[in-house]
C-alpha atoms as a PDB file:
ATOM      1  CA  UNK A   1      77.321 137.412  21.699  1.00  0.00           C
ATOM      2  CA  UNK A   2      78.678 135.178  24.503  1.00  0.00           C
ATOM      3  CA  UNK A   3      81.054 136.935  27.472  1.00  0.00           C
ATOM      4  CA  UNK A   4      83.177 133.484  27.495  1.00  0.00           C
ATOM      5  CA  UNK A   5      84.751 130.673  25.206  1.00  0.00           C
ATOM      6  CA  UNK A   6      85.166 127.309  25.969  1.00  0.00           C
ATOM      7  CA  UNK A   7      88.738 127.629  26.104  1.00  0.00           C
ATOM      8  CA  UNK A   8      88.654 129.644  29.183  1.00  0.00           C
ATOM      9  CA  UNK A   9      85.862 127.353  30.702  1.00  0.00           C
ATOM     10  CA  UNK A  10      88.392 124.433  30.288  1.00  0.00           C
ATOM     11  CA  UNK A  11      91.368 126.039  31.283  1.00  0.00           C
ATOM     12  CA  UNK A  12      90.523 128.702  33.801  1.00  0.00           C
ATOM     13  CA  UNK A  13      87.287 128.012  34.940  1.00  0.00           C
ATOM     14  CA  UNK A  14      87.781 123.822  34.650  1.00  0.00           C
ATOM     15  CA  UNK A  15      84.364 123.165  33.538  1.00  0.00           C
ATOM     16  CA  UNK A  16      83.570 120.067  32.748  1.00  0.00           C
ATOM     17  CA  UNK A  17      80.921 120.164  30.379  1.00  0.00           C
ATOM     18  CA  UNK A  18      80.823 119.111  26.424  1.00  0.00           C
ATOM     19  CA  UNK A  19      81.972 122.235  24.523  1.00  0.00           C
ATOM     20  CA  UNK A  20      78.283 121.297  22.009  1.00  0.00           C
ATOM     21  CA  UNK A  21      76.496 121.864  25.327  1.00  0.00           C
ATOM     22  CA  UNK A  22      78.569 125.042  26.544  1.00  0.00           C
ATOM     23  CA  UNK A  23      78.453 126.890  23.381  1.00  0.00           C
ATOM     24  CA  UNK A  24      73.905 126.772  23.563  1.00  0.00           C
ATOM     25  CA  UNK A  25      74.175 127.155  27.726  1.00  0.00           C
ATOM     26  CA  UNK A  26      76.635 130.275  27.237  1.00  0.00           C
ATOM     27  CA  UNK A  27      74.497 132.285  24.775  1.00  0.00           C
ATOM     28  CA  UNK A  28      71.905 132.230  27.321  1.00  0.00           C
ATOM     29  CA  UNK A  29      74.065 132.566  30.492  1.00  0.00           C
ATOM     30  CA  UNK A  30      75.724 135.641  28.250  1.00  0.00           C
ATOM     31  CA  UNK A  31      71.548 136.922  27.613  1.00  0.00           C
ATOM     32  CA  UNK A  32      70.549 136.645  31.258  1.00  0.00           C
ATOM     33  CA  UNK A  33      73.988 138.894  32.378  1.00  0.00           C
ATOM     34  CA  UNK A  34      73.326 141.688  29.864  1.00  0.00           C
ATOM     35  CA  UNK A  35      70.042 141.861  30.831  1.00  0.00           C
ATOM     36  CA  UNK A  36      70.349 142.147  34.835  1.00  0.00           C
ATOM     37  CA  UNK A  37      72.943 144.467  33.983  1.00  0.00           C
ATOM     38  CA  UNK A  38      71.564 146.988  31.464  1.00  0.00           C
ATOM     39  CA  UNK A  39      74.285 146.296  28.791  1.00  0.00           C
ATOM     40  CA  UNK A  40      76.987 148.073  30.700  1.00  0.00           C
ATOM     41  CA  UNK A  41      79.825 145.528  29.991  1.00  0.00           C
ATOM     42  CA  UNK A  42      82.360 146.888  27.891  1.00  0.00           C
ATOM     43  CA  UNK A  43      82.380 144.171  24.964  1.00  0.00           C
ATOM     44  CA  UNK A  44      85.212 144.716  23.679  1.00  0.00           C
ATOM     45  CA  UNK A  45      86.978 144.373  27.228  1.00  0.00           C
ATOM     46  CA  UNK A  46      85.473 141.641  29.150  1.00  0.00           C
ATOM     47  CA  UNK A  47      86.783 141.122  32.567  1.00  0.00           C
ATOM     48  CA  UNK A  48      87.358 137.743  34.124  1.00  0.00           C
ATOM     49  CA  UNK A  49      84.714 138.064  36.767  1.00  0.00           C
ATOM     50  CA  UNK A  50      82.262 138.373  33.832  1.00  0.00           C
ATOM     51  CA  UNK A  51      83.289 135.208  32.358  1.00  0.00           C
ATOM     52  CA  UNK A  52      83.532 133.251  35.451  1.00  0.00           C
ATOM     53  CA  UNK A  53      79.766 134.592  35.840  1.00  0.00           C
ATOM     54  CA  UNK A  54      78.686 132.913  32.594  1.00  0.00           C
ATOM     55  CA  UNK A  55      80.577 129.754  33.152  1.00  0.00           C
ATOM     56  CA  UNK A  56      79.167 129.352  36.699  1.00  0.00           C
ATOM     57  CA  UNK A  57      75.395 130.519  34.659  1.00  0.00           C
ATOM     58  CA  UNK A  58      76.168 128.010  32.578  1.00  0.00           C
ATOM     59  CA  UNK A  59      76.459 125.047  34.796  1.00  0.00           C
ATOM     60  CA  UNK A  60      73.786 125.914  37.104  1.00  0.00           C
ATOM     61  CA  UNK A  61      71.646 126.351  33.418  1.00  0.00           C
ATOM     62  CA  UNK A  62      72.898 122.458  32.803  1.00  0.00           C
ATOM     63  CA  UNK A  63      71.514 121.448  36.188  1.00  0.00           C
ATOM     64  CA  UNK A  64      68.440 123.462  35.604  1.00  0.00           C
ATOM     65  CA  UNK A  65      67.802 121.802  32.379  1.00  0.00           C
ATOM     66  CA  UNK A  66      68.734 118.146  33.742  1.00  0.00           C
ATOM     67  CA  UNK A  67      65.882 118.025  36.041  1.00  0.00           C
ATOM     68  CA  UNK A  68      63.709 119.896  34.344  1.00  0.00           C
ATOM     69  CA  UNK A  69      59.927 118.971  35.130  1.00  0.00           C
ATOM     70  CA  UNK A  70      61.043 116.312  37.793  1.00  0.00           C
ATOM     71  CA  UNK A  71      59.504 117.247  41.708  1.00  0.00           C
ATOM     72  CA  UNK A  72      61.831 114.581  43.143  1.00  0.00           C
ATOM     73  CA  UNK A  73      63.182 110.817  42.351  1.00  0.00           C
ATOM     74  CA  UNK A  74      64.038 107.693  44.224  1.00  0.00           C
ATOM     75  CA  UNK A  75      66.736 105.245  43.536  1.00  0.00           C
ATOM     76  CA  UNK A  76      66.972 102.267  46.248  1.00  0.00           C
ATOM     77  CA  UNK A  77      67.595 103.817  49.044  1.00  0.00           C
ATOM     78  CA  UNK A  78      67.979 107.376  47.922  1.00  0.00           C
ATOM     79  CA  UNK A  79      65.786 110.187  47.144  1.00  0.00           C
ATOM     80  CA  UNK A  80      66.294 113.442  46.067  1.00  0.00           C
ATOM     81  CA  UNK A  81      63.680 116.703  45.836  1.00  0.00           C
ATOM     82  CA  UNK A  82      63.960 119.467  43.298  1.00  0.00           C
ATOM     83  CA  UNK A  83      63.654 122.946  43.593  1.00  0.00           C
ATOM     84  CA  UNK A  84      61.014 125.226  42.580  1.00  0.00           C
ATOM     85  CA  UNK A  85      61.511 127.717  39.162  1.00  0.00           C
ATOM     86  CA  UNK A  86      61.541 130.728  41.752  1.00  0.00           C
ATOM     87  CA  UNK A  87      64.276 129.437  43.767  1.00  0.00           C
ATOM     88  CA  UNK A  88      66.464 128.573  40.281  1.00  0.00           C
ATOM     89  CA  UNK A  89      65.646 132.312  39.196  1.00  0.00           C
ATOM     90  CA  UNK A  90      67.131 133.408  42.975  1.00  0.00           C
ATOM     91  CA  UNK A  91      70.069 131.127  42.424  1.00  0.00           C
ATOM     92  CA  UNK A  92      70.968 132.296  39.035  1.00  0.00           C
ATOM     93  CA  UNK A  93      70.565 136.182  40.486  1.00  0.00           C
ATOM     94  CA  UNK A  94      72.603 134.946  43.160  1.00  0.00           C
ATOM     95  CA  UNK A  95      75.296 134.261  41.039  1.00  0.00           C
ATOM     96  CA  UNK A  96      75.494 137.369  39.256  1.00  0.00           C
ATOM     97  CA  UNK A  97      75.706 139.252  42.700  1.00  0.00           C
ATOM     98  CA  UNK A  98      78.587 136.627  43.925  1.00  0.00           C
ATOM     99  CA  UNK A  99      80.552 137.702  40.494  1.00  0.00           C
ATOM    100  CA  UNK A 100      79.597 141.210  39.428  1.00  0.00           C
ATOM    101  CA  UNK A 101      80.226 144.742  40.989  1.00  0.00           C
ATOM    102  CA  UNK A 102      77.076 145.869  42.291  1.00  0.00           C
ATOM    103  CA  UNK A 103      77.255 149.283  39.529  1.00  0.00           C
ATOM    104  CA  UNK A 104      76.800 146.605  36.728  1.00  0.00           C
ATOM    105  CA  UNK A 105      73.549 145.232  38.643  1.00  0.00           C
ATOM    106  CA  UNK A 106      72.562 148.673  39.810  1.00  0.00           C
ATOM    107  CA  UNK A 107      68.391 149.540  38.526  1.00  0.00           C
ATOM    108  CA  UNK A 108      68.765 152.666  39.018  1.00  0.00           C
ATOM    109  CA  UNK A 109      69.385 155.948  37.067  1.00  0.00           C
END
């Protein structure tokens, strides 16, 4: 089950990524959301902050996965360092707190 189709990641969201790419990166995006959030999106009613949350999952999960196992890189004059796993993890939690109502993320009772 993924919160979002590419449709609305073209038109609403303007992603720009290969739907063959978004349709993979979604299903996990949609995972990671359900999970922080104890299954308490209504399915059959998905909101739009929901699916702006698992387009925005699924672009940071692109950059994630397009650096994967690289510390940092050089190119002439420029140079770039990576970030750690545990700073992707606070990222991607970051998002779902920039998106979601904070009952959804709530580990409580």
């Amino acid at each position: 089950m993924s919160y979002v189709d590419y449709t609305f990641y073209k038109d609403n969201y303007h992603g720009i990524m290969p739907s063959s790419i978004f349709d993979r990166l979604v299903i996990g995006a949609s995972a990671y959301i359900k999970r922080n959030t104890f299954s308490r999106i209504d399915e059959t009613n998905i909101l739009d902050e929901v699916k702006y949350c698992a387009c925005t999952l699924a672009d940071k999960m692109l950059k994630i996965e397009k650096r994967e196992g690289k510390k940092s890189e050089s190119v002439g004059t420029q140079s770039a360092s990576y970030v750690e796993k545990s700073q992707d993890d606070a990222d991607k939690y970051q998002i779902l707190t920039d998106y979601l109502d904070p009952k959804l993320l709530y580990r409580g009772c």
